[in-house]
Structures are given as C-alpha cells and as structure tokens.
N, C-alpha and C. Protein backbone atom coordinates (compact mmCIF):
# COMPACT_ATOMS: atom_id res chain seq x y z
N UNK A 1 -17.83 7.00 16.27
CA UNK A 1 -16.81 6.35 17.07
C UNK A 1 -17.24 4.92 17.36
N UNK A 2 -16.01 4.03 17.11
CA UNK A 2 -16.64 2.37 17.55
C UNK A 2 -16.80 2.28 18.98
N UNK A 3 -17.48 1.72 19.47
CA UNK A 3 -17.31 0.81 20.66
C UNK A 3 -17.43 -0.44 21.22
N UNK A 4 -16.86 -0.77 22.37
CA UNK A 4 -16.76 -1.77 22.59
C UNK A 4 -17.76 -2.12 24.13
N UNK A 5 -18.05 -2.66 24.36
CA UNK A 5 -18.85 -3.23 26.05
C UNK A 5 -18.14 -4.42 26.65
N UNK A 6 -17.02 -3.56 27.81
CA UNK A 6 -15.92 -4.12 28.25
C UNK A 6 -16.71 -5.24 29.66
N UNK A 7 -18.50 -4.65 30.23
CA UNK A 7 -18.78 -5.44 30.88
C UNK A 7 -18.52 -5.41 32.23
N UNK A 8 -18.60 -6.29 33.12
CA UNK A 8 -18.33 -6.58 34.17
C UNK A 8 -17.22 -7.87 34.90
N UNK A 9 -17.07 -8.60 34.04
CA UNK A 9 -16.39 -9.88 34.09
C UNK A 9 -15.37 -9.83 35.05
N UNK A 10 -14.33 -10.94 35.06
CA UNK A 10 -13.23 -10.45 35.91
C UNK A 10 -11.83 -11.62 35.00
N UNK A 11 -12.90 -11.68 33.32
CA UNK A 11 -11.38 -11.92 32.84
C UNK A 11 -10.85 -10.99 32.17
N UNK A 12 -9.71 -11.37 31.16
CA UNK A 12 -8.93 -10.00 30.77
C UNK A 12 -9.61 -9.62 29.10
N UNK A 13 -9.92 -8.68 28.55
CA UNK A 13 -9.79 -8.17 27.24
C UNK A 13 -9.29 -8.16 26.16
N UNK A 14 -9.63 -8.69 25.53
CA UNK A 14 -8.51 -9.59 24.38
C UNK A 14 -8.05 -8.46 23.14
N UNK A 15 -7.60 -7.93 22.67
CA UNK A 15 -7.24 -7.34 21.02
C UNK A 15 -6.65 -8.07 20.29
N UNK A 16 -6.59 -7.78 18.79
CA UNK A 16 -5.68 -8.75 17.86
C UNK A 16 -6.09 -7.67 16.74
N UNK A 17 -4.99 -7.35 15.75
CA UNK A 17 -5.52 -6.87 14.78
C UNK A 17 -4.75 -7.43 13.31
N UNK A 18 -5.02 -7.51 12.20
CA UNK A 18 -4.67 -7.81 11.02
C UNK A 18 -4.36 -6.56 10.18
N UNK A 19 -3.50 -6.64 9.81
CA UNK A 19 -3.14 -5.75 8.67
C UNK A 19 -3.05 -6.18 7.44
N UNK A 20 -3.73 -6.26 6.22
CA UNK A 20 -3.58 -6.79 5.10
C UNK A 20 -2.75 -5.99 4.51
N UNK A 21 -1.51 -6.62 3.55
CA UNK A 21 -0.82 -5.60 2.83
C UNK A 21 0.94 -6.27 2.61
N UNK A 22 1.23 -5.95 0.79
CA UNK A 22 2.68 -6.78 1.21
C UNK A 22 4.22 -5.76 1.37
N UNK A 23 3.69 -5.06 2.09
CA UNK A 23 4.63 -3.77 2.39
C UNK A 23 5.05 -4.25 3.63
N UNK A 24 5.76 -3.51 4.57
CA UNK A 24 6.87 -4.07 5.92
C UNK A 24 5.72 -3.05 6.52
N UNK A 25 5.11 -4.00 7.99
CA UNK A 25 4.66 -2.82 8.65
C UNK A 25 4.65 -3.19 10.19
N UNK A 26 4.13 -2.22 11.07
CA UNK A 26 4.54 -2.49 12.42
C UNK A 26 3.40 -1.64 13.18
N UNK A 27 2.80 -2.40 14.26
CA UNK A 27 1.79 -1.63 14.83
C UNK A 27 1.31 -2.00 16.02
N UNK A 28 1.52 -0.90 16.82
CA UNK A 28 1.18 -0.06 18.58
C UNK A 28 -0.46 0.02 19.17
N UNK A 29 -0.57 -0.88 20.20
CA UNK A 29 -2.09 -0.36 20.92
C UNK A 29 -1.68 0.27 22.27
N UNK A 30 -2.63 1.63 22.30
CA UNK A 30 -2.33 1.99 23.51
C UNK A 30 -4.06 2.03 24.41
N UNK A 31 -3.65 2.36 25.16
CA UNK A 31 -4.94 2.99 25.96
C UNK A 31 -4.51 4.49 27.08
N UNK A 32 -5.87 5.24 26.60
CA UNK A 32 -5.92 6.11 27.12
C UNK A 32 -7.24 6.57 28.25
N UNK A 33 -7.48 7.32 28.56
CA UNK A 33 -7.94 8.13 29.11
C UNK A 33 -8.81 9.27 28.77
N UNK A 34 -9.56 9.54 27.56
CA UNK A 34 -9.88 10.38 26.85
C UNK A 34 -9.99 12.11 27.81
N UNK A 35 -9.68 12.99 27.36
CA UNK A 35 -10.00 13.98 27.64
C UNK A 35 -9.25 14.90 29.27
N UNK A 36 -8.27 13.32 29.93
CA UNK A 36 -7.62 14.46 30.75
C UNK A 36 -6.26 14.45 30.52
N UNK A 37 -5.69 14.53 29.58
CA UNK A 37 -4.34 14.87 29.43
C UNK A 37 -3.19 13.91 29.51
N UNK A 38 -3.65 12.74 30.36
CA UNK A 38 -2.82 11.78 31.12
C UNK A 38 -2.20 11.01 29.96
N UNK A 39 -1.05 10.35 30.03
CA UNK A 39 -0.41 9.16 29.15
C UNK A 39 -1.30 8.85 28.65
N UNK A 40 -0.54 7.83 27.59
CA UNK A 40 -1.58 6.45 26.88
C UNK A 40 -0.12 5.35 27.51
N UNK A 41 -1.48 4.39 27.64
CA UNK A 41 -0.17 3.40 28.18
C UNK A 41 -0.14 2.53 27.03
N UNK A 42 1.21 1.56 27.06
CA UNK A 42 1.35 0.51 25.64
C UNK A 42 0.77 -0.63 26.17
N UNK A 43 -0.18 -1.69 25.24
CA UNK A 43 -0.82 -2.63 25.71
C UNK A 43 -0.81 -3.56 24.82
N UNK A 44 -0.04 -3.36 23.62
CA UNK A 44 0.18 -4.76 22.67
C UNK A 44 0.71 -3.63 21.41
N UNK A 45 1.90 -4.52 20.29
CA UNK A 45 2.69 -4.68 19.57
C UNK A 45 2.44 -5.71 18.25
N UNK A 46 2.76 -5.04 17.74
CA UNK A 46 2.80 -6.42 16.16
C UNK A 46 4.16 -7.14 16.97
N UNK A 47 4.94 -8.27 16.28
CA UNK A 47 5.93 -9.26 16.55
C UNK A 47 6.89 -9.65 15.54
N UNK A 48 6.40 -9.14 14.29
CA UNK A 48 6.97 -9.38 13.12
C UNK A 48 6.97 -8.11 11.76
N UNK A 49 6.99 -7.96 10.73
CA UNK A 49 7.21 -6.88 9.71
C UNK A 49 5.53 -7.32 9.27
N UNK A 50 4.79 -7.73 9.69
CA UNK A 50 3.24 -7.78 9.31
C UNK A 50 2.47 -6.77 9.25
N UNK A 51 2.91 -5.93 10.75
CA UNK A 51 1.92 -5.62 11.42
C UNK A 51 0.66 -5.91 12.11
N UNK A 52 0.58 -7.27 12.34
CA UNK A 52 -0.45 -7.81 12.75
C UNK A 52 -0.35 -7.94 14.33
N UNK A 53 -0.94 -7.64 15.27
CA UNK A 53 -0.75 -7.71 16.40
C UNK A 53 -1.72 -9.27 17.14
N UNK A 54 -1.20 -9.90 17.78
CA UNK A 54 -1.38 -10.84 17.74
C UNK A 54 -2.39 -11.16 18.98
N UNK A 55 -3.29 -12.13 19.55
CA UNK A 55 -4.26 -12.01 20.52
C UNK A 55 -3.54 -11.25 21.79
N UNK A 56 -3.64 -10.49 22.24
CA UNK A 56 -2.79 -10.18 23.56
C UNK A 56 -3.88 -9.38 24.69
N UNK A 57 -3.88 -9.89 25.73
CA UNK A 57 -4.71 -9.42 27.10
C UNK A 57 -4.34 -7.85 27.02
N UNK A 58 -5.46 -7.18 27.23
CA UNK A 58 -5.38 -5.46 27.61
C UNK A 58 -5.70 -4.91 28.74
N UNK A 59 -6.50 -5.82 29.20
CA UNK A 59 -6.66 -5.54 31.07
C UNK A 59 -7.84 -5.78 30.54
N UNK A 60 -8.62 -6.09 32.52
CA UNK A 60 -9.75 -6.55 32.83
C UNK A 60 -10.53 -5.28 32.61
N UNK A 61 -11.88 -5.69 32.41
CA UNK A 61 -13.28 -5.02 32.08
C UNK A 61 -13.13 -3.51 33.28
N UNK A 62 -12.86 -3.86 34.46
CA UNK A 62 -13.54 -2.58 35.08
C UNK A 62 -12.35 -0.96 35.19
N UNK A 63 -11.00 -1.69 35.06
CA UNK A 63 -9.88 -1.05 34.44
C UNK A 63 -9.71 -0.02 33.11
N UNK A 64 -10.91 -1.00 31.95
CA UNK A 64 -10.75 -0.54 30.55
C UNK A 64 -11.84 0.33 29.99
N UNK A 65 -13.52 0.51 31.43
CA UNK A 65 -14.01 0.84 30.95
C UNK A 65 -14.24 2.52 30.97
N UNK A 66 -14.25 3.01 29.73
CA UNK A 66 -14.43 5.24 30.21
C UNK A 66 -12.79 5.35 28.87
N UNK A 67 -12.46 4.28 28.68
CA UNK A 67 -11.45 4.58 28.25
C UNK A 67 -10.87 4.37 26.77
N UNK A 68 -10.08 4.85 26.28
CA UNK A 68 -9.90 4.49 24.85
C UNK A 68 -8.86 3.55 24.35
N UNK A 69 -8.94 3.18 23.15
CA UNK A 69 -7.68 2.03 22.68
C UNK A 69 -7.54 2.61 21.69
N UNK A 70 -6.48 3.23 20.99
CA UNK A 70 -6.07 3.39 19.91
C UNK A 70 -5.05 2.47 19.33
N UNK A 71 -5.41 2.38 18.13
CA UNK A 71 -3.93 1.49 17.30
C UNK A 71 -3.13 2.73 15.96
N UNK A 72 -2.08 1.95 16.05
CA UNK A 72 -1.41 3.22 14.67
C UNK A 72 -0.37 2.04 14.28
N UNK A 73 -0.96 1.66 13.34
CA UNK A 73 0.17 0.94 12.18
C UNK A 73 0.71 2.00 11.28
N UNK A 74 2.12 1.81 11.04
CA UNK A 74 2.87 2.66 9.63
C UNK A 74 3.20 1.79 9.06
N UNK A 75 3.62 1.52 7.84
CA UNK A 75 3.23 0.51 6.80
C UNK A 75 4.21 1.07 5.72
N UNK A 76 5.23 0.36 5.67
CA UNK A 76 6.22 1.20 4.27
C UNK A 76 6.28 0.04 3.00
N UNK A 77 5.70 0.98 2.29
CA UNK A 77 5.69 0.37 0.84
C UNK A 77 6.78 0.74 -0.13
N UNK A 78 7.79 1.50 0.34
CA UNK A 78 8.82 1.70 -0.74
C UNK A 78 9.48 0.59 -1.35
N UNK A 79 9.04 -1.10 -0.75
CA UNK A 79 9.81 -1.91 -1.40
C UNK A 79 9.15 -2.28 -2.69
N UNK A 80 7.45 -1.60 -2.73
CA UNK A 80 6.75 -2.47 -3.91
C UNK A 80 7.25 -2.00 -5.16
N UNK A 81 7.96 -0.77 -5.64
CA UNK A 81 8.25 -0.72 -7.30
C UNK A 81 8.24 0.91 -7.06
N UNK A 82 7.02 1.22 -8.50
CA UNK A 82 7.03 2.83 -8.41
C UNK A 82 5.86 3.35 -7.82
N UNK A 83 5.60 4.39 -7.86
CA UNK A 83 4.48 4.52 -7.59
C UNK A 83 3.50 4.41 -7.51
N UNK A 84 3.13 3.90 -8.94
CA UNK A 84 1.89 3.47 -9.15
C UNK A 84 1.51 2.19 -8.99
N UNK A 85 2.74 1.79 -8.91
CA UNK A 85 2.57 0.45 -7.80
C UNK A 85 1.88 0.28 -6.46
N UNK A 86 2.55 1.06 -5.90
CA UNK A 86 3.00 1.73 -4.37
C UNK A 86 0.96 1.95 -4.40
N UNK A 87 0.33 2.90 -5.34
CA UNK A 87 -0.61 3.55 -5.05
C UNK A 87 -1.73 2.19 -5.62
N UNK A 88 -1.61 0.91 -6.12
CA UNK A 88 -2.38 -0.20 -6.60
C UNK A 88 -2.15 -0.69 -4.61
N UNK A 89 -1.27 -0.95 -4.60
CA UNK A 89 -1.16 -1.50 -2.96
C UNK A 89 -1.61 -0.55 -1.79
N UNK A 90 -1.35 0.29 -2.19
CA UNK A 90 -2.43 0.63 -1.19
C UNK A 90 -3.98 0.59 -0.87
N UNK A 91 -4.83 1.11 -2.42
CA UNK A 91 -5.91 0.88 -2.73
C UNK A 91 -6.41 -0.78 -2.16
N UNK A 92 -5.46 -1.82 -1.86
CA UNK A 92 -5.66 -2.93 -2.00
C UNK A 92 -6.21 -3.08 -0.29
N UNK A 93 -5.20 -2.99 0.30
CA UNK A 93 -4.60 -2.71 1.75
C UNK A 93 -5.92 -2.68 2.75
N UNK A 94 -5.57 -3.18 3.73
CA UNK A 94 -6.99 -3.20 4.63
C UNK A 94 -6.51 -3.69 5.83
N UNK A 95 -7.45 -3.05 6.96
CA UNK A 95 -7.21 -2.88 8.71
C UNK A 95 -8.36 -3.79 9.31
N UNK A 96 -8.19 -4.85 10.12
CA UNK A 96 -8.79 -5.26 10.67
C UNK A 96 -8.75 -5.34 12.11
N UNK A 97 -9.58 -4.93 13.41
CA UNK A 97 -8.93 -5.34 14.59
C UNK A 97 -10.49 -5.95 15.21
N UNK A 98 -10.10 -6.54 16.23
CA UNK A 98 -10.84 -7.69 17.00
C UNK A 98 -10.42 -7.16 18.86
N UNK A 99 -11.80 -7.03 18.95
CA UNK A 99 -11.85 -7.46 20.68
C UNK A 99 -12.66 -8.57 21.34
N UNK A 100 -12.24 -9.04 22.23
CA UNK A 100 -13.16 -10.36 22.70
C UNK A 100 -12.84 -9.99 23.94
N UNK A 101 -13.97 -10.91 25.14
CA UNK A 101 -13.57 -11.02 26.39
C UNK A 101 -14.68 -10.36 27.01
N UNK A 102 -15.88 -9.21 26.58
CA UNK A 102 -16.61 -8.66 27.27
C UNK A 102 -18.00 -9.60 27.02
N UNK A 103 -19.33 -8.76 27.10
CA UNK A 103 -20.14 -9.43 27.08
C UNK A 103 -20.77 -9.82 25.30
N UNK A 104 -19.70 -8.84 24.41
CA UNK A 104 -20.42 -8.82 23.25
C UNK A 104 -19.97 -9.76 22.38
N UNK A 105 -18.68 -10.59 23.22
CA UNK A 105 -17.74 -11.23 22.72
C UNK A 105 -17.01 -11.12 21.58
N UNK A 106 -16.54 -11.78 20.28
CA UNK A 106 -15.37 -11.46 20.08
C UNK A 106 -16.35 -10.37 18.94
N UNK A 107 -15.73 -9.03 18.55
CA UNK A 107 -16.58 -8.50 17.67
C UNK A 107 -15.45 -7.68 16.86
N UNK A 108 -15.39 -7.47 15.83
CA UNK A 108 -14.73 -7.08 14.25
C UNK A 108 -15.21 -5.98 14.01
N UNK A 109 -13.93 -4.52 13.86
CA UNK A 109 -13.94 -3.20 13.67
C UNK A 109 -12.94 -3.11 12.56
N UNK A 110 -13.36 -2.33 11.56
CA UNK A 110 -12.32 -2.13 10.24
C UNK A 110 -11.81 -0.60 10.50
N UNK A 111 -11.03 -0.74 9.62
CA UNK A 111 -10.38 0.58 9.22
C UNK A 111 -11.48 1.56 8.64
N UNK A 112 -11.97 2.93 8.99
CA UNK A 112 -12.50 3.69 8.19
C UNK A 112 -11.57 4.81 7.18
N UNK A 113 -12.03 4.85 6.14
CA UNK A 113 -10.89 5.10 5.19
C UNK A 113 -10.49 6.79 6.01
N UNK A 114 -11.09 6.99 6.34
CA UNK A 114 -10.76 8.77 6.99
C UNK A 114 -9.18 8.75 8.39
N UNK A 115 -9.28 6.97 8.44
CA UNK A 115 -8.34 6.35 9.29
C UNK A 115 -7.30 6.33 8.86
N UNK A 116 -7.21 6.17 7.49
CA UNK A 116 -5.86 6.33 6.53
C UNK A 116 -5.10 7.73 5.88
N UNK A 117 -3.92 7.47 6.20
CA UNK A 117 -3.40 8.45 5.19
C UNK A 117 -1.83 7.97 4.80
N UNK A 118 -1.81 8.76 3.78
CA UNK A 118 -0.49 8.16 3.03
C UNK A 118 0.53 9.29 2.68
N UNK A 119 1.54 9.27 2.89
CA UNK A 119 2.45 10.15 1.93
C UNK A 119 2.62 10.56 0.56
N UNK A 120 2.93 11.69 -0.06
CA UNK A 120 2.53 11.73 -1.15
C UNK A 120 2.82 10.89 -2.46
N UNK A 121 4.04 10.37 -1.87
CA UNK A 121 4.36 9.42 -2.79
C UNK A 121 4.35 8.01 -3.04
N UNK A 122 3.47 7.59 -1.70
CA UNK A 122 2.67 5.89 -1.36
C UNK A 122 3.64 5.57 -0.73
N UNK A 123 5.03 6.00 -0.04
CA UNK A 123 6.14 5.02 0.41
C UNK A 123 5.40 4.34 1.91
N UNK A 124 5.13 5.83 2.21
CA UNK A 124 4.29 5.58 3.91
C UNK A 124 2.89 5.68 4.08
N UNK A 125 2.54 4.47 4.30
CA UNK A 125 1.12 4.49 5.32
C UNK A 125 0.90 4.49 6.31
N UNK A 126 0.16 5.09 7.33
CA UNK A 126 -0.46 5.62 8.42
C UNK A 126 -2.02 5.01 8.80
N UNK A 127 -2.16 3.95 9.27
CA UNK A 127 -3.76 4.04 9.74
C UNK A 127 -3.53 3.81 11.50
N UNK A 128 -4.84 4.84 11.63
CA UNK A 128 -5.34 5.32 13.43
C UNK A 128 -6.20 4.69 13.18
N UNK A 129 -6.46 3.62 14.24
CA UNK A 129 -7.86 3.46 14.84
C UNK A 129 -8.31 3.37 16.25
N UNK A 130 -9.32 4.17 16.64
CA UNK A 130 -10.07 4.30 17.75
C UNK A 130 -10.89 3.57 18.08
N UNK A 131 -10.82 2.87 19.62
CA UNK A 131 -12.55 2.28 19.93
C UNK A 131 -12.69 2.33 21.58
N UNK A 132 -13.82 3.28 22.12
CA UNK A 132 -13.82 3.31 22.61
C UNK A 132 -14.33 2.35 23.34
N UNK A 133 -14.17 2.23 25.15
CA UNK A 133 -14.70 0.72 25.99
C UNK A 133 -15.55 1.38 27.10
N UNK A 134 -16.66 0.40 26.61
CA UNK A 134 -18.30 1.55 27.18
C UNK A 134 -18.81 0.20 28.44
C-alpha cells in the first residue's frame, strides 16, 4: 500500500493526477475512513475528457491523517478502431498521481498494473488507486 506523511502543518494537501491515454476519460478522488463503514467523501474531479485531475486542496494534514484517498478513472476507448487497437492503447496507457503539501513534499505514485482492469473487449478501462495518509 502507498503512503503518504500528511504531517502536522496547517496548510491544505494538494492531489493532481495524470492520466496518459487518447481515449475519453474521467476521474473521482475520494477519501475515506478505512475500516468503519462510513462514506467516502468527494475531494477532486478531472474537468475535461482527460481524466486528469487537476492540483486541487484535499484538506489539511490533521483531518487527512488515519485515512484513505482513493482515485477511479474509467477511460473509454471505443473511439480508437478495433480491438487490437483498443488493446495497443491500452498496453500504452499510464496513471500518474501526485501529493504535495506534507512534510515529504510533492511525491509521485503510479498506477500498479493489479490497479487496472479492462473489459473484455478494451472499450473500458478501470484504474483504482489507493494511498494511504500516515
């Protein structure tokens, strides 16, 4: 599991993530609570058919820390051709996300491929990523 060291500070927590890929995609950060049941709340959005979510505040350090951030981009490739198109673009395809703001400052978490999954026929991609804030 990644993590992050949200610190003590009393500014806010930065995310941003990149989605490489020339398919239409769109992608959700939440935060949770690990392990008691409770919501995930929404804490940043892509803005465009990128999926790239753009620098956006997640709350301050003592708020974020015990707790989790997940992201879930879906990613539709049915516009690239056939399949084996569809399945070259994906192979290609890559997750990047970024936190800044604690003490470790800004630090770079990828996609682990176990993060991905696809439909059987490449139209839809799916990547989860987790990091927890320690």
């Amino acid at each position: 599991m990644d993590t992050y060291r949200a610190g003590s500070g009393s500014l806010q927590i930065l995310l941003s993530t990149d989605i490489s890929t020339i398919g239409l995609a769109g992608s959700r950060a939440t935060v949770f609570m690990p392990g008691t049941g409770d919501p995930s709340i929404p804490v940043a959005h892509s803005v465009d058919a990128t999926g790239d979510i753009p620098v956006s505040a997640i709350g301050k350090p003592p708020a974020l820390q015990g707790r989790r951030i997940s992201v879930m981009s879906k990613i539709d490739l049915s516009i690239v051709g056939d399949q084996e198109a569809r399945e070259k673009e994906f192979n290609k395809m890559g997750a990047r996300y970024f936190l800044d703001g604690g003490p470790e400052h800004l630090k770079e978490f990828a996609a682990d491929p176990l993060d991905v999954t696809h439909s059987e026929d490449f139209n839809t991609v799916l990547i989860f990523k987790t990091i927890d804030i320690i």
